[in-house]
PDB file of N, CA and C in Angstrom:
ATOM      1  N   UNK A   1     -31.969 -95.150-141.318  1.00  0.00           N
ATOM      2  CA  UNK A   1     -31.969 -96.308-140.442  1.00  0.00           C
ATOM      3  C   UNK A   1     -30.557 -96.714-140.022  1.00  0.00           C
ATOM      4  N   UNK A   2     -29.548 -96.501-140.800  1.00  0.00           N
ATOM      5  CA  UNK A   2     -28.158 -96.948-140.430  1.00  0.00           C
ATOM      6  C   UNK A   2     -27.931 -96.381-139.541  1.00  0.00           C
ATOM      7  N   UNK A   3     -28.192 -94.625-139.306  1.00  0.00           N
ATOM      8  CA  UNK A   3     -27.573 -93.877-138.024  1.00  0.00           C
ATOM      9  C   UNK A   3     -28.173 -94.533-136.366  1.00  0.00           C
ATOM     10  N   UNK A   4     -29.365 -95.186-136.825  1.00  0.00           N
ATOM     11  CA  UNK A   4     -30.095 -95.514-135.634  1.00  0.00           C
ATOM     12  C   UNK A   4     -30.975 -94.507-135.275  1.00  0.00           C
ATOM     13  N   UNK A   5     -30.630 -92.941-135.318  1.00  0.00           N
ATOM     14  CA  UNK A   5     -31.709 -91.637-134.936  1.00  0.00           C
ATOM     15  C   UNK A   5     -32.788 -91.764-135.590  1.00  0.00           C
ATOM     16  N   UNK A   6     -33.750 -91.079-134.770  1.00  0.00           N
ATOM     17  CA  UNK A   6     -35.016 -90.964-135.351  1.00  0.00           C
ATOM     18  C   UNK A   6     -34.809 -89.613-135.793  1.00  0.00           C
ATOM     19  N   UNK A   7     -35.530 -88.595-136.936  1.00  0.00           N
ATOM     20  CA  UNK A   7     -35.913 -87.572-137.322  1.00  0.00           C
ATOM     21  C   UNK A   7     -36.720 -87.144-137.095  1.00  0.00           C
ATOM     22  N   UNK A   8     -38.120 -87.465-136.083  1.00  0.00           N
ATOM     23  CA  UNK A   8     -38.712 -86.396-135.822  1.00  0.00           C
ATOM     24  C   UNK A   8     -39.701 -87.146-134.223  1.00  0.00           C
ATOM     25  N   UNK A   9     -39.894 -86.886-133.365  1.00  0.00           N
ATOM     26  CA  UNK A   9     -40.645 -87.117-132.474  1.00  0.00           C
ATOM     27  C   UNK A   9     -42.132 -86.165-132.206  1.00  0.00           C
ATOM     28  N   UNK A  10     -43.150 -87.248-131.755  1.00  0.00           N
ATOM     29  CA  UNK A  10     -44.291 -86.632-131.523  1.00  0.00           C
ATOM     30  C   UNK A  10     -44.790 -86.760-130.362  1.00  0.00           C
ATOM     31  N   UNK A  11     -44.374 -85.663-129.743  1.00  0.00           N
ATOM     32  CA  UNK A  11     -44.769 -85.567-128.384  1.00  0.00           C
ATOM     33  C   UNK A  11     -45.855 -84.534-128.427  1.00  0.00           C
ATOM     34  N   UNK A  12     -46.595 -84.815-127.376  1.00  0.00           N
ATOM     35  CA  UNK A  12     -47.915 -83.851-126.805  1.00  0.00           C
ATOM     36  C   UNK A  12     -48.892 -84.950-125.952  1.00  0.00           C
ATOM     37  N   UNK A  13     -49.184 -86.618-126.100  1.00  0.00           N
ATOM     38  CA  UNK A  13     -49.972 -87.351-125.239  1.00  0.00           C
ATOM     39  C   UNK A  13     -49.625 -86.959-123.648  1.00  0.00           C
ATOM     40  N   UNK A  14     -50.154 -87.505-122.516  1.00  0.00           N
ATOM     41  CA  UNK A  14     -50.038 -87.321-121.504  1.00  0.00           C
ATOM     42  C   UNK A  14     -49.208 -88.755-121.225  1.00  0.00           C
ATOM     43  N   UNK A  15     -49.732 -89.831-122.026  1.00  0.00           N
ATOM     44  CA  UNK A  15     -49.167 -91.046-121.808  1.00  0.00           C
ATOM     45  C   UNK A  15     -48.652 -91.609-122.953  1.00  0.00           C
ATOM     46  N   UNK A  16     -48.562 -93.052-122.680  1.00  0.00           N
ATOM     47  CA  UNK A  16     -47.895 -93.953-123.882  1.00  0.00           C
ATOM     48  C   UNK A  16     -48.621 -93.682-124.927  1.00  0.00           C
ATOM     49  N   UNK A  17     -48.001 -93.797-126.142  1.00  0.00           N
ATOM     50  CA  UNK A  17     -48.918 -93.676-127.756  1.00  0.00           C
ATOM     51  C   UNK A  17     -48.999 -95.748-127.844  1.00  0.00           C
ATOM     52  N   UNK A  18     -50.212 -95.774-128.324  1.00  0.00           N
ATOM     53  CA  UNK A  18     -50.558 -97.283-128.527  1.00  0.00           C
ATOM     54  C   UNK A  18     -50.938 -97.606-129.755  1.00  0.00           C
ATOM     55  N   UNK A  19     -51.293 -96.747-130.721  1.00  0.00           N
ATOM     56  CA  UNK A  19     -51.467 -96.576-132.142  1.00  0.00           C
ATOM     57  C   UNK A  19     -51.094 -95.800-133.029  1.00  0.00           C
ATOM     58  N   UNK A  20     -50.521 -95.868-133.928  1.00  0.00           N
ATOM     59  CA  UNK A  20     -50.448 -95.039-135.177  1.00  0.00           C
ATOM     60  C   UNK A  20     -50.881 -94.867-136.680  1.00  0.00           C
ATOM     61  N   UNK A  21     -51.209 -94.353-136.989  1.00  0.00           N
ATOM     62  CA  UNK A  21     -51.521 -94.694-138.524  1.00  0.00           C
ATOM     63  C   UNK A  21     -51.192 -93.073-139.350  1.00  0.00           C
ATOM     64  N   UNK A  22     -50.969 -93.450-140.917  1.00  0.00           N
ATOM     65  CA  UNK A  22     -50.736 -92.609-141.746  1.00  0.00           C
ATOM     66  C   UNK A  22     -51.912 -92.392-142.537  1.00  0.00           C
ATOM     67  N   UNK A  23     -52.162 -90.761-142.878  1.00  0.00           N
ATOM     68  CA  UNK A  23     -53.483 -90.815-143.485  1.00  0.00           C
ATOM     69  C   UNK A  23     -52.955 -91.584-145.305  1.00  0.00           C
ATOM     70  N   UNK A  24     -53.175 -92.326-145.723  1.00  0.00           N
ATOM     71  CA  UNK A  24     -53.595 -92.552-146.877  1.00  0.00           C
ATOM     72  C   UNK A  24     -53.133 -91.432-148.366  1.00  0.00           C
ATOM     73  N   UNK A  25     -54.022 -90.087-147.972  1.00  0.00           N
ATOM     74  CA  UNK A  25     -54.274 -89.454-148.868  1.00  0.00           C
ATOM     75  C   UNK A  25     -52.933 -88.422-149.138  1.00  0.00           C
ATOM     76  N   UNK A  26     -52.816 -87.553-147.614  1.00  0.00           N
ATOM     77  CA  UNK A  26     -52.349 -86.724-147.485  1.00  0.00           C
ATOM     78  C   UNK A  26     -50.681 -87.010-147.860  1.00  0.00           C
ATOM     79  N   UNK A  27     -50.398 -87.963-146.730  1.00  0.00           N
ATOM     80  CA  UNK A  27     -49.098 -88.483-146.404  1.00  0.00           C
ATOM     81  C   UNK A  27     -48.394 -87.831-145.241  1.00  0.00           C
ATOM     82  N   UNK A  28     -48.935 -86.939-145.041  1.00  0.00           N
ATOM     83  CA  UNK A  28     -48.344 -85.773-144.045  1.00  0.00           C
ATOM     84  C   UNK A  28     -48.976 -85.966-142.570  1.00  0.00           C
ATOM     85  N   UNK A  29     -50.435 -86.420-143.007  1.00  0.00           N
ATOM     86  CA  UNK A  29     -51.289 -86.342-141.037  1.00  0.00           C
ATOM     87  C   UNK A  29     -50.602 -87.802-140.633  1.00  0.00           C
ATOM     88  N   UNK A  30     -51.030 -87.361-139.379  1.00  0.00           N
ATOM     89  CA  UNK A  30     -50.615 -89.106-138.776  1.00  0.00           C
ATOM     90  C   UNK A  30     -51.801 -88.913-137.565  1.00  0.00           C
ATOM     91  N   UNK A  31     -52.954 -90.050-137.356  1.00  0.00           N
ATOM     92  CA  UNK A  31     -53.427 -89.940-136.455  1.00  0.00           C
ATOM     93  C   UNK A  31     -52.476 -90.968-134.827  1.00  0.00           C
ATOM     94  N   UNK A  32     -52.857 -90.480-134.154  1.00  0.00           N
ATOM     95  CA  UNK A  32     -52.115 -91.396-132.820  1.00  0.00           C
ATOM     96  C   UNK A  32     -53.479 -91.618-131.724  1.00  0.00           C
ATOM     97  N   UNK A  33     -53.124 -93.003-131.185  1.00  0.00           N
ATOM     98  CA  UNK A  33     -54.041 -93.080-129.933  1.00  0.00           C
ATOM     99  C   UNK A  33     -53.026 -93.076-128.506  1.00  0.00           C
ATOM    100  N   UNK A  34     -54.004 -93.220-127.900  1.00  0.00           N
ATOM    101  CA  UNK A  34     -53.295 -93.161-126.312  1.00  0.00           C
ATOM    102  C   UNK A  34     -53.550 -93.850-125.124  1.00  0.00           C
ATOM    103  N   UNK A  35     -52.914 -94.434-124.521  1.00  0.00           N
ATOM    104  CA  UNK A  35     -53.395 -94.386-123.358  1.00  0.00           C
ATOM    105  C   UNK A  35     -53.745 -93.407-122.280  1.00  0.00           C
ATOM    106  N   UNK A  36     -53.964 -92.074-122.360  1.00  0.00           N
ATOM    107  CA  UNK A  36     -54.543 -91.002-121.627  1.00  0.00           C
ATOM    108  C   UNK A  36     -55.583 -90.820-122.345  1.00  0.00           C
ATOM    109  N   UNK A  37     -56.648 -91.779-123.055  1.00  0.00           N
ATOM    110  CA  UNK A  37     -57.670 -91.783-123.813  1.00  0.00           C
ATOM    111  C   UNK A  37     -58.344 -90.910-124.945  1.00  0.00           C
ATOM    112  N   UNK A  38     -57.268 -90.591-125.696  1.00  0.00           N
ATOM    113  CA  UNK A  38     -57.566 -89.702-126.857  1.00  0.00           C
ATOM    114  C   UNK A  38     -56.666 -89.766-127.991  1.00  0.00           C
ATOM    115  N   UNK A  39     -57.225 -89.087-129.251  1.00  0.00           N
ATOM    116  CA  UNK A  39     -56.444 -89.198-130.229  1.00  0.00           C
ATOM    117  C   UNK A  39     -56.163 -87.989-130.039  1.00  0.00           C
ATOM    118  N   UNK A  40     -55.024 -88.142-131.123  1.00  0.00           N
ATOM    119  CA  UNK A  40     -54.301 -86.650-131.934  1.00  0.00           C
ATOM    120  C   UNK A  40     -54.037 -86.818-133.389  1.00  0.00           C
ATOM    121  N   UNK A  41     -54.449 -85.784-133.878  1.00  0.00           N
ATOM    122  CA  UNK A  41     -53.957 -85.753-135.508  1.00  0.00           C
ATOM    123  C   UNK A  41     -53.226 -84.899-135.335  1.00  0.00           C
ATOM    124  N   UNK A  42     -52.143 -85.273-136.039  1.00  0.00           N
ATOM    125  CA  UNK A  42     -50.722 -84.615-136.338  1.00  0.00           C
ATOM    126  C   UNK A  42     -50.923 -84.188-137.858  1.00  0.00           C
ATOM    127  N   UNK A  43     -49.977 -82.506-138.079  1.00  0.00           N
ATOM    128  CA  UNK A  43     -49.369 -82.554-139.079  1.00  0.00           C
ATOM    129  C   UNK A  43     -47.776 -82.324-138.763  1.00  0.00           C
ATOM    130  N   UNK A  44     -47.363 -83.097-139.807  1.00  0.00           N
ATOM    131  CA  UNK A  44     -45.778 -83.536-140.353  1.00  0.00           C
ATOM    132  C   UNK A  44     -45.293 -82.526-140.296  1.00  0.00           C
ATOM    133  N   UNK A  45     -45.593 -81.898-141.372  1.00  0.00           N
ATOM    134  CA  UNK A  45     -44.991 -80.693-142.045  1.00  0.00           C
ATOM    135  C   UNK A  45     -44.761 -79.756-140.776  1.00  0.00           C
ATOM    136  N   UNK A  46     -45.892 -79.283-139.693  1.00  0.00           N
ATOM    137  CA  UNK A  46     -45.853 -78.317-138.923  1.00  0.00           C
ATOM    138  C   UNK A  46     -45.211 -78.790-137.728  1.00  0.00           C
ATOM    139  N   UNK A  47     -44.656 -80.154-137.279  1.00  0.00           N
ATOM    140  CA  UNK A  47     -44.427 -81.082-136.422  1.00  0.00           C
ATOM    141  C   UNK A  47     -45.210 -80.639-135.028  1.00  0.00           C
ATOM    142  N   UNK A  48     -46.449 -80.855-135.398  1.00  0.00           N
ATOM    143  CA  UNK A  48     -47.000 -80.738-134.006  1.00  0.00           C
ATOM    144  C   UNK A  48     -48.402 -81.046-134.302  1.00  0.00           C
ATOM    145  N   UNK A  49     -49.477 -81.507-133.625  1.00  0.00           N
ATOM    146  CA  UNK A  49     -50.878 -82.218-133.137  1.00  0.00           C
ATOM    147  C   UNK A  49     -51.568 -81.170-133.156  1.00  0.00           C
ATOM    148  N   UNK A  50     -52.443 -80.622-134.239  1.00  0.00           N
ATOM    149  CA  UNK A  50     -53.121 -79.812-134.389  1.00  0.00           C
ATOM    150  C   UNK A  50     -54.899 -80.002-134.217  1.00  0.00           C
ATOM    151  N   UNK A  51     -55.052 -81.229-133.917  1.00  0.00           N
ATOM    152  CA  UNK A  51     -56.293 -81.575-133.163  1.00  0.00           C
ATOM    153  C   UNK A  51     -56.580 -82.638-132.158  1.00  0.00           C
ATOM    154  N   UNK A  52     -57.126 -82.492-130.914  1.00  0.00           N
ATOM    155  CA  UNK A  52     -57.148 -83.702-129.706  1.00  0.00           C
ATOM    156  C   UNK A  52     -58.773 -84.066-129.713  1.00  0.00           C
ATOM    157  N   UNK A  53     -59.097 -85.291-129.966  1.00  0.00           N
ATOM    158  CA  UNK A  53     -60.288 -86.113-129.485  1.00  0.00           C
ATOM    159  C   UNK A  53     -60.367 -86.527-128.404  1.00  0.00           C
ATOM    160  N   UNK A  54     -61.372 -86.369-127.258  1.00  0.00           N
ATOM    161  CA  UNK A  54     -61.591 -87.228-126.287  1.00  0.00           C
ATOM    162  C   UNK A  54     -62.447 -88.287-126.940  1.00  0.00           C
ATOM    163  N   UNK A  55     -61.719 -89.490-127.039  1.00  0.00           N
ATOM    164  CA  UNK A  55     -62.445 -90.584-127.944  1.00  0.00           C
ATOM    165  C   UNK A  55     -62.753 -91.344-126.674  1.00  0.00           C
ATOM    166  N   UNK A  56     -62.353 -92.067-125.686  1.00  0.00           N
ATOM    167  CA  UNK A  56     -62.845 -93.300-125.526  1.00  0.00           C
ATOM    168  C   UNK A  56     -62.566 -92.837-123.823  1.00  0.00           C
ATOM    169  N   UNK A  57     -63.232 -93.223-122.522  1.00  0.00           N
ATOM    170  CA  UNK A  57     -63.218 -93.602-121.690  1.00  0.00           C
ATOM    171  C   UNK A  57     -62.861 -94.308-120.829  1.00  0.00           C
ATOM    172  N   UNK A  58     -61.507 -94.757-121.728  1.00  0.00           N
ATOM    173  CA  UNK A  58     -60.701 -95.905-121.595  1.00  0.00           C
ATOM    174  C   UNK A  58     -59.230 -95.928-122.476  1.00  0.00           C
ATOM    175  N   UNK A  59     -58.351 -96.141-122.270  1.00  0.00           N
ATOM    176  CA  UNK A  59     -57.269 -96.202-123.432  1.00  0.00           C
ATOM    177  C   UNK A  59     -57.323 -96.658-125.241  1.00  0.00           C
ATOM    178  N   UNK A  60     -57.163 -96.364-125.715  1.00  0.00           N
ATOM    179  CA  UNK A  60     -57.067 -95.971-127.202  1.00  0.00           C
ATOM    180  C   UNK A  60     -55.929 -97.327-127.316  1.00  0.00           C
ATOM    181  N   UNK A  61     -56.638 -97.984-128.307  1.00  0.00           N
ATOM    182  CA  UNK A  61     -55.707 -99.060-128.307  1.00  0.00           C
ATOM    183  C   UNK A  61     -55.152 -99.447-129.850  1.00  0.00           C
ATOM    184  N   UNK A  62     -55.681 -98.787-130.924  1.00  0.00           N
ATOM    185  CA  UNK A  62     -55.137 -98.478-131.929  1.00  0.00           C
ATOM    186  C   UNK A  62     -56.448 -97.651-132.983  1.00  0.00           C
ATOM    187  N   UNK A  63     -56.082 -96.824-133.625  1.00  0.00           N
ATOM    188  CA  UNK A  63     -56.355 -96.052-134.727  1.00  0.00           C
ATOM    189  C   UNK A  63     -56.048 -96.156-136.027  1.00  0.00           C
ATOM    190  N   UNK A  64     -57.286 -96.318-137.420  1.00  0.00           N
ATOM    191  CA  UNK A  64     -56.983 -96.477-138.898  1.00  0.00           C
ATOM    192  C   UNK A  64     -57.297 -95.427-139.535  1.00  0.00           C
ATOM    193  N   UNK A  65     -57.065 -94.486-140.447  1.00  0.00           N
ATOM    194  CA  UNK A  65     -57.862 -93.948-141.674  1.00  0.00           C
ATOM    195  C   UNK A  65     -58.436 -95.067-142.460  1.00  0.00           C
ATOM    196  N   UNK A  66     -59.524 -94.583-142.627  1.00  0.00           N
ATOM    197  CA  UNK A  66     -60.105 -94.995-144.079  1.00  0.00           C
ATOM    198  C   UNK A  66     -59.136 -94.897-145.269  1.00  0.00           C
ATOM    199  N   UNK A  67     -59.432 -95.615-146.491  1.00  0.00           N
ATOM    200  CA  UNK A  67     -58.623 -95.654-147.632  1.00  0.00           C
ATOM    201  C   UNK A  67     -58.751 -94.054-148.382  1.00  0.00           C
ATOM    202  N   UNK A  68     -60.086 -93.365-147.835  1.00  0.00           N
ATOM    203  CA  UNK A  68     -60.402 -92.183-148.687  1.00  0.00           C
ATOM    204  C   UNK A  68     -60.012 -90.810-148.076  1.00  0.00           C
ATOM    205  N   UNK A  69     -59.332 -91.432-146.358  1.00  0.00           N
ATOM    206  CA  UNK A  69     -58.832 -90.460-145.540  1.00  0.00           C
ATOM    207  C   UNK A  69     -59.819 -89.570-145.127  1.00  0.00           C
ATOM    208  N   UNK A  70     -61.176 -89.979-145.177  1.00  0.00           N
ATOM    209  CA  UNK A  70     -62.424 -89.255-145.197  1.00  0.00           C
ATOM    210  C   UNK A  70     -63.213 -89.287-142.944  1.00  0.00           C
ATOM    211  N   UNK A  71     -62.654 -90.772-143.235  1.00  0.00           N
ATOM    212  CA  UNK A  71     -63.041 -91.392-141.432  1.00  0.00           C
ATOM    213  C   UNK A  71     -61.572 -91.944-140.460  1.00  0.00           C
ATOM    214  N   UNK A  72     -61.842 -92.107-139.749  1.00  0.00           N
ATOM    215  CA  UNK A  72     -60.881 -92.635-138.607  1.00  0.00           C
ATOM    216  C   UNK A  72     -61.659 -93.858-137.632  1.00  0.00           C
ATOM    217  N   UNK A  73     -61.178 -94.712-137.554  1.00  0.00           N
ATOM    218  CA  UNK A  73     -61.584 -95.620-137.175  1.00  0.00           C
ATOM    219  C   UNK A  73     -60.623 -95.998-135.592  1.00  0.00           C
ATOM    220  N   UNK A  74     -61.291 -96.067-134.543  1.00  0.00           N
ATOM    221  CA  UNK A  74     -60.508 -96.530-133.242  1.00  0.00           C
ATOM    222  C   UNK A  74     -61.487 -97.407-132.567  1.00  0.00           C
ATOM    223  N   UNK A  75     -60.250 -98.280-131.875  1.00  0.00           N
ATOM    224  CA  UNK A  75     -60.737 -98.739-130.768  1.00  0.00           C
ATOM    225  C   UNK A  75     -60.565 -98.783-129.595  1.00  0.00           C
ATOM    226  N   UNK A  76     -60.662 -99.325-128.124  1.00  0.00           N
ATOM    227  CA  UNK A  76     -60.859 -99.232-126.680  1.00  0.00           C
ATOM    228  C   UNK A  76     -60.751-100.246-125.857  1.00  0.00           C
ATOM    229  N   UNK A  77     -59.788 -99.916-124.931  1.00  0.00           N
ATOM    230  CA  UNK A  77     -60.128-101.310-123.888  1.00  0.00           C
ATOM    231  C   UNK A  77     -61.536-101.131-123.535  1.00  0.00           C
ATOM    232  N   UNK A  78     -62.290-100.003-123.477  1.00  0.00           N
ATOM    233  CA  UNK A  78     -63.367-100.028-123.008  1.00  0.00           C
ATOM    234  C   UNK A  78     -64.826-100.983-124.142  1.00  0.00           C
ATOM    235  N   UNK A  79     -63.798-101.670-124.781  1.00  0.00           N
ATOM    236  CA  UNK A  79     -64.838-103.080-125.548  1.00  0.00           C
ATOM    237  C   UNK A  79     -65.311-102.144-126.836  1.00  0.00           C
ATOM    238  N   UNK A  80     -65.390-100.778-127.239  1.00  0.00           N
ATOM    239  CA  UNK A  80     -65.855-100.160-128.412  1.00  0.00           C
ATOM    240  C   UNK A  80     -65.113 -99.285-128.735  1.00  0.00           C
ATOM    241  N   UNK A  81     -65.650 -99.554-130.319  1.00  0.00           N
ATOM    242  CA  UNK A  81     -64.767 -99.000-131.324  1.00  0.00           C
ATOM    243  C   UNK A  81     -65.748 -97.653-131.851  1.00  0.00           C
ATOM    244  N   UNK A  82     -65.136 -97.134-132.669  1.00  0.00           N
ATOM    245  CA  UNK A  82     -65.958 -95.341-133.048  1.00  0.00           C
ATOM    246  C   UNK A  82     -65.022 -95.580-134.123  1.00  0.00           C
ATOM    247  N   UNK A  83     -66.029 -94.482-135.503  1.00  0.00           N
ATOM    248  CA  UNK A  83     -66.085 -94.363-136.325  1.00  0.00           C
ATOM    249  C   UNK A  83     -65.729 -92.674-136.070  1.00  0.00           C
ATOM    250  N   UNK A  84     -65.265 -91.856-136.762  1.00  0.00           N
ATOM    251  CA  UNK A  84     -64.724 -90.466-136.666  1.00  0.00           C
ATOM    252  C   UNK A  84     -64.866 -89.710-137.812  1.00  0.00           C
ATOM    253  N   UNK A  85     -65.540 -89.333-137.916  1.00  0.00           N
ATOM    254  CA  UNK A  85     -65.665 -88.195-139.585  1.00  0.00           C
ATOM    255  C   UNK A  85     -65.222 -86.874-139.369  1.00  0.00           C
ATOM    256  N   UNK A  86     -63.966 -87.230-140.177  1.00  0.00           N
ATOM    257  CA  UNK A  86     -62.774 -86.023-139.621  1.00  0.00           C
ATOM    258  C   UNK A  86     -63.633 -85.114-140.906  1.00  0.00           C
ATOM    259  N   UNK A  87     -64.416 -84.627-141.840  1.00  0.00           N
ATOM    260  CA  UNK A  87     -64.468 -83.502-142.229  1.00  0.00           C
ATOM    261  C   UNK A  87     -65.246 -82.754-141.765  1.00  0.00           C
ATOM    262  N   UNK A  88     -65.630 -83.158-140.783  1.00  0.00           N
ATOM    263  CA  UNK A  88     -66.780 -82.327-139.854  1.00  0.00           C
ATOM    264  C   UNK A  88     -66.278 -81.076-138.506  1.00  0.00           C
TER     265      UNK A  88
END
């Protein structure tokens, strides 16, 4: 934090990122939402988005893991939220 740099950027959305969250379990995924209406799960380690959801019909306005890192939880300007069962 003193240098001011960041160490790692996550690029791949088409647009602004509007959510983030850390999985819980792993420590390593990071899910992201978007305003180009989808998530991405990231891994750390590989620095790059190794899966894209078309979640919502509308911008992605923030994204949670579950405590068990089992679901993903988002929501939408488009008024609804989704539940995500990432072991599927």
């Amino acid at each position: 934090l003193r240098t001011g740099r960041s160490i790692m950027a996550l690029q791949g959305h088409v647009k602004q990122i509007l959510g983030l969250d850390f999985c819980p379990v792993t420590g390593v995924k990071v899910a992201t939402g978007s305003d180009d209406n989808t998530i991405k799960l990231w891994d750390l380690r590989k620095r790059k988005a190794y899966y894209t959801i078309p979640a919502h019909p509308n911008l992605v306005s923030s994204v949670r893991y579950s405590d068990c890192g089992d679901f993903l939880f988002s929501s939408s300007y488009d008024r609804s939220g989704k539940v995500w069962h990432l072991r599927n």
